[in-house]
N, C-alpha and C. Protein backbone atom coordinates (compact mmCIF):
# COMPACT_ATOMS: atom_id res chain seq x y z
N UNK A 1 -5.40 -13.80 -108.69
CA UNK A 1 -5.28 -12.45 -108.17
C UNK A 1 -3.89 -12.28 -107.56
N UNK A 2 -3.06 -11.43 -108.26
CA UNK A 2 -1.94 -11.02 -107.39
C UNK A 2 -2.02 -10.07 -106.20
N UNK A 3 -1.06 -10.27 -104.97
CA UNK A 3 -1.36 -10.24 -104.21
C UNK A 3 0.42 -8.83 -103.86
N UNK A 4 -0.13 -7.37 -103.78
CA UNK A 4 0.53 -6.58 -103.58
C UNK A 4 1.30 -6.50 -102.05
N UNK A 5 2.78 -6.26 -102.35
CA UNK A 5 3.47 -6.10 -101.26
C UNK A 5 4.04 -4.97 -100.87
N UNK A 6 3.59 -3.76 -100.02
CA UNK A 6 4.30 -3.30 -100.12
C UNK A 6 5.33 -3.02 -99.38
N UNK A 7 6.67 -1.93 -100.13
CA UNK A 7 7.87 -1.69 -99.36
C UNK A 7 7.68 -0.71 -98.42
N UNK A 8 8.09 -1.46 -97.21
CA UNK A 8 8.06 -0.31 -95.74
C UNK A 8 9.62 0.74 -96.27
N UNK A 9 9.82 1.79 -95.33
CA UNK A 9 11.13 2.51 -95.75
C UNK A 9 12.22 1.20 -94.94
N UNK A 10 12.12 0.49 -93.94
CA UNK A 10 12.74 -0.47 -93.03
C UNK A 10 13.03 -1.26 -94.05
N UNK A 11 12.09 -1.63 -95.08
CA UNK A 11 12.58 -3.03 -95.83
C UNK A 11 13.52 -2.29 -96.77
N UNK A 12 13.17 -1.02 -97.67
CA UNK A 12 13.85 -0.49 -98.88
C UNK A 12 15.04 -0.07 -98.46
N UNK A 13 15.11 0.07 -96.77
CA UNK A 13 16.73 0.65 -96.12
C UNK A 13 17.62 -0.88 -96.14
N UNK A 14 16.91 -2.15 -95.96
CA UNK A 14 17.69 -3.38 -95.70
C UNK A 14 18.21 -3.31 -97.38
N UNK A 15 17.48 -3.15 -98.48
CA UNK A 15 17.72 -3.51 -99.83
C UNK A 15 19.05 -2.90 -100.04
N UNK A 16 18.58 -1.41 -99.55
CA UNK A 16 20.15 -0.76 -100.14
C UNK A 16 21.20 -0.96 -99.36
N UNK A 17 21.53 -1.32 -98.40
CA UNK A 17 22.09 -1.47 -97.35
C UNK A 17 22.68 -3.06 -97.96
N UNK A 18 21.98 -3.97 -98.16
CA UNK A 18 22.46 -4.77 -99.31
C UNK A 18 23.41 -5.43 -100.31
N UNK A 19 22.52 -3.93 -101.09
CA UNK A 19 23.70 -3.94 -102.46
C UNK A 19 25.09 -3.48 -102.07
N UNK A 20 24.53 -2.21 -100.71
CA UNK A 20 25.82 -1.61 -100.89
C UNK A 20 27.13 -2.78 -100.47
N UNK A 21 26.63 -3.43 -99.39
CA UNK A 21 27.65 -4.28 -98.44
C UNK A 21 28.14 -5.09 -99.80
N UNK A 22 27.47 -5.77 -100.81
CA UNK A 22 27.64 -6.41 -101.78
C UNK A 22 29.02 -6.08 -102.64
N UNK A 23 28.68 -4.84 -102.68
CA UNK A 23 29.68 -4.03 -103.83
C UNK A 23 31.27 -4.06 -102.54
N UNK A 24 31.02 -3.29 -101.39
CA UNK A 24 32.08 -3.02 -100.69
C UNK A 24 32.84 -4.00 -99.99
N UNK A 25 31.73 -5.06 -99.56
CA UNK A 25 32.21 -6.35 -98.63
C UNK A 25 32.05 -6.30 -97.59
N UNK A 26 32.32 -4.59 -96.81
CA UNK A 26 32.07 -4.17 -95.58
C UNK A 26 30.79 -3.89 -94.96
N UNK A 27 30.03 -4.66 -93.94
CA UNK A 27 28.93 -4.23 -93.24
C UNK A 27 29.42 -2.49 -93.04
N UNK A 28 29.86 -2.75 -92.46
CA UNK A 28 30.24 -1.16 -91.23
C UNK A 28 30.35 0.19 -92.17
N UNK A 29 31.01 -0.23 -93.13
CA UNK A 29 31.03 0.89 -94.02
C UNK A 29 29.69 1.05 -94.82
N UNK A 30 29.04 0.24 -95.18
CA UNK A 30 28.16 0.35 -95.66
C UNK A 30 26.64 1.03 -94.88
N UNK A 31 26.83 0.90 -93.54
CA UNK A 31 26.17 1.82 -92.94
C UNK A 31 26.48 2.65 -92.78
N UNK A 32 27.94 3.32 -92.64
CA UNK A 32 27.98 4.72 -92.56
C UNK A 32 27.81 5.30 -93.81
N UNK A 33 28.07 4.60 -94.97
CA UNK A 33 28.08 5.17 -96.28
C UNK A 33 25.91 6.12 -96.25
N UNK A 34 25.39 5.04 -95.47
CA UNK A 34 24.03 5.60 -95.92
C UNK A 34 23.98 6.58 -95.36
N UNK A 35 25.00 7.09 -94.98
CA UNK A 35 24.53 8.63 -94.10
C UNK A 35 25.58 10.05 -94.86
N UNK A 36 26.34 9.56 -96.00
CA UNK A 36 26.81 10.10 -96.23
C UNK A 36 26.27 10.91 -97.47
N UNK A 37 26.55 12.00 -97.84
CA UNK A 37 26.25 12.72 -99.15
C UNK A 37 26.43 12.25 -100.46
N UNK A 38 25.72 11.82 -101.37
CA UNK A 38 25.72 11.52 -102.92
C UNK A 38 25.88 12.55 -103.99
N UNK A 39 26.72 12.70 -104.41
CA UNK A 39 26.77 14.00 -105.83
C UNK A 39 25.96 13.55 -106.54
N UNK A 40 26.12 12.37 -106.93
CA UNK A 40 24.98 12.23 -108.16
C UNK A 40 23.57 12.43 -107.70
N UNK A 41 23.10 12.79 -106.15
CA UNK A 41 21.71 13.05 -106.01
C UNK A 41 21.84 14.29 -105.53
N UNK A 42 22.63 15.04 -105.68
CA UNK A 42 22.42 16.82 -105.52
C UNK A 42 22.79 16.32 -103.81
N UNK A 43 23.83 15.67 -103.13
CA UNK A 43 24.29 15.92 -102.13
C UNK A 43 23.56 14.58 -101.24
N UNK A 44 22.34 14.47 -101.03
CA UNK A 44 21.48 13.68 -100.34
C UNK A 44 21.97 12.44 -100.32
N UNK A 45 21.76 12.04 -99.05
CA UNK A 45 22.24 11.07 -98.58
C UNK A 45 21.23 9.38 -98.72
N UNK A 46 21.68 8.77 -99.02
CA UNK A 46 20.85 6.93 -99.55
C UNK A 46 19.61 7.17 -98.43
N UNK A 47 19.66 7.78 -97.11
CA UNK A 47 18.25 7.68 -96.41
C UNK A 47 17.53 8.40 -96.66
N UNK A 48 18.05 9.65 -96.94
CA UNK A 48 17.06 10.40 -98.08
C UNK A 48 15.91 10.65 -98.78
N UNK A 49 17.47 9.95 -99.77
CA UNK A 49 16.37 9.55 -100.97
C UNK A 49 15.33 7.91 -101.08
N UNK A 50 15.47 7.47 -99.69
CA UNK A 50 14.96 6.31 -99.43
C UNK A 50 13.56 6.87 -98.80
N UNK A 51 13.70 7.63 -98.04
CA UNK A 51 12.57 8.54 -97.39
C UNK A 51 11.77 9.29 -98.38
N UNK A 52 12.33 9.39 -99.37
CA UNK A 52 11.67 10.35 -100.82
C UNK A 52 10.74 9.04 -101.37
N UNK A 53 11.23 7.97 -101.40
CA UNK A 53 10.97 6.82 -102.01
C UNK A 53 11.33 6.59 -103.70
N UNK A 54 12.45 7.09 -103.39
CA UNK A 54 13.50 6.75 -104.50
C UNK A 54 14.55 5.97 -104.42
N UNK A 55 14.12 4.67 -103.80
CA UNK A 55 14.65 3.32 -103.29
C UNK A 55 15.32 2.55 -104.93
N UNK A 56 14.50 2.67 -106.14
CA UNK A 56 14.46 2.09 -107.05
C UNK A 56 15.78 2.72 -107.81
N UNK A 57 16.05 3.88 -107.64
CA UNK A 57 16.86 5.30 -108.14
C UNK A 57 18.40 4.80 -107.69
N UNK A 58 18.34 4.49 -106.15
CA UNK A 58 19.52 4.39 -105.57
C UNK A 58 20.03 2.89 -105.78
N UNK A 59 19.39 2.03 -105.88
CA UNK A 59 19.61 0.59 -106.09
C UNK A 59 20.15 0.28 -107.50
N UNK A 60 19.55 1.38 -108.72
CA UNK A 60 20.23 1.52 -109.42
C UNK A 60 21.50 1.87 -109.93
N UNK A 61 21.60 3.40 -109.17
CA UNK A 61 23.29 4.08 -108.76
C UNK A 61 24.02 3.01 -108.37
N UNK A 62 23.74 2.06 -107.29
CA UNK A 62 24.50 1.02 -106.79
C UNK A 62 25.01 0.22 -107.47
N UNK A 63 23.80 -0.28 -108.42
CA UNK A 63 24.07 -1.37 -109.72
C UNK A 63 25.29 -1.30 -110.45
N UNK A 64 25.55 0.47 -110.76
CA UNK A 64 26.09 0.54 -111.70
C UNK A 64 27.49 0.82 -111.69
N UNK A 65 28.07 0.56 -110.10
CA UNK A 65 29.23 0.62 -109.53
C UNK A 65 29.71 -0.98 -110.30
N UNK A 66 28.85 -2.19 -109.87
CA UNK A 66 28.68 -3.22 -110.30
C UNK A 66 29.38 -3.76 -111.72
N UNK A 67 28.61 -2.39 -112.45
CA UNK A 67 28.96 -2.52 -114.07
C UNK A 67 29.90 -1.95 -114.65
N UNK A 68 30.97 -1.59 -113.44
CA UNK A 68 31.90 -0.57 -113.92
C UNK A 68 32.20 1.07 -113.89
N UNK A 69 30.75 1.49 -114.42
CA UNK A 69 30.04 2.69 -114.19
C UNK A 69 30.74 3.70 -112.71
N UNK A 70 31.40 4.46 -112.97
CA UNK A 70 31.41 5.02 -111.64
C UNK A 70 31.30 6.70 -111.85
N UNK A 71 30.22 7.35 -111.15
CA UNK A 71 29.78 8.73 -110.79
C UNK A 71 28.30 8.91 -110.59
């Protein structure tokens, strides 16, 4: 029997919070970044759409800084 975990918004805010530091290097920026506006999500900001529970959405956007991808 698998045994379901689920994501609090606290844990899905540490995830993105994460990637982002990952990509940038910077703690500090990377928290202010979550408060800032996203174009690619119609303006909304990473807590947002973390609060929407579109944690999976933004981790992706993040990814794809990763891959080159940028907008």
């Amino acid at each position: 029997m698998e045994r379901c975990v689920a994501i609090t918004p606290d844990l899905a805010v540490k995830r993105v919070l994460q990637a982002a530091e990952a990509i940038s290097g910077d703690h500090d920026k990377s928290v202010a970044w979550l408060q800032e506006p996203i174009a690619a999500f119609g303006g909304k900001t990473a807590l947002e759409l973390v609060a929407e529970g579109r944690t999976d959405d933004l981790l992706g956007y993040i990814q794809s800084f990763e891959s080159g991808y940028v907008g």
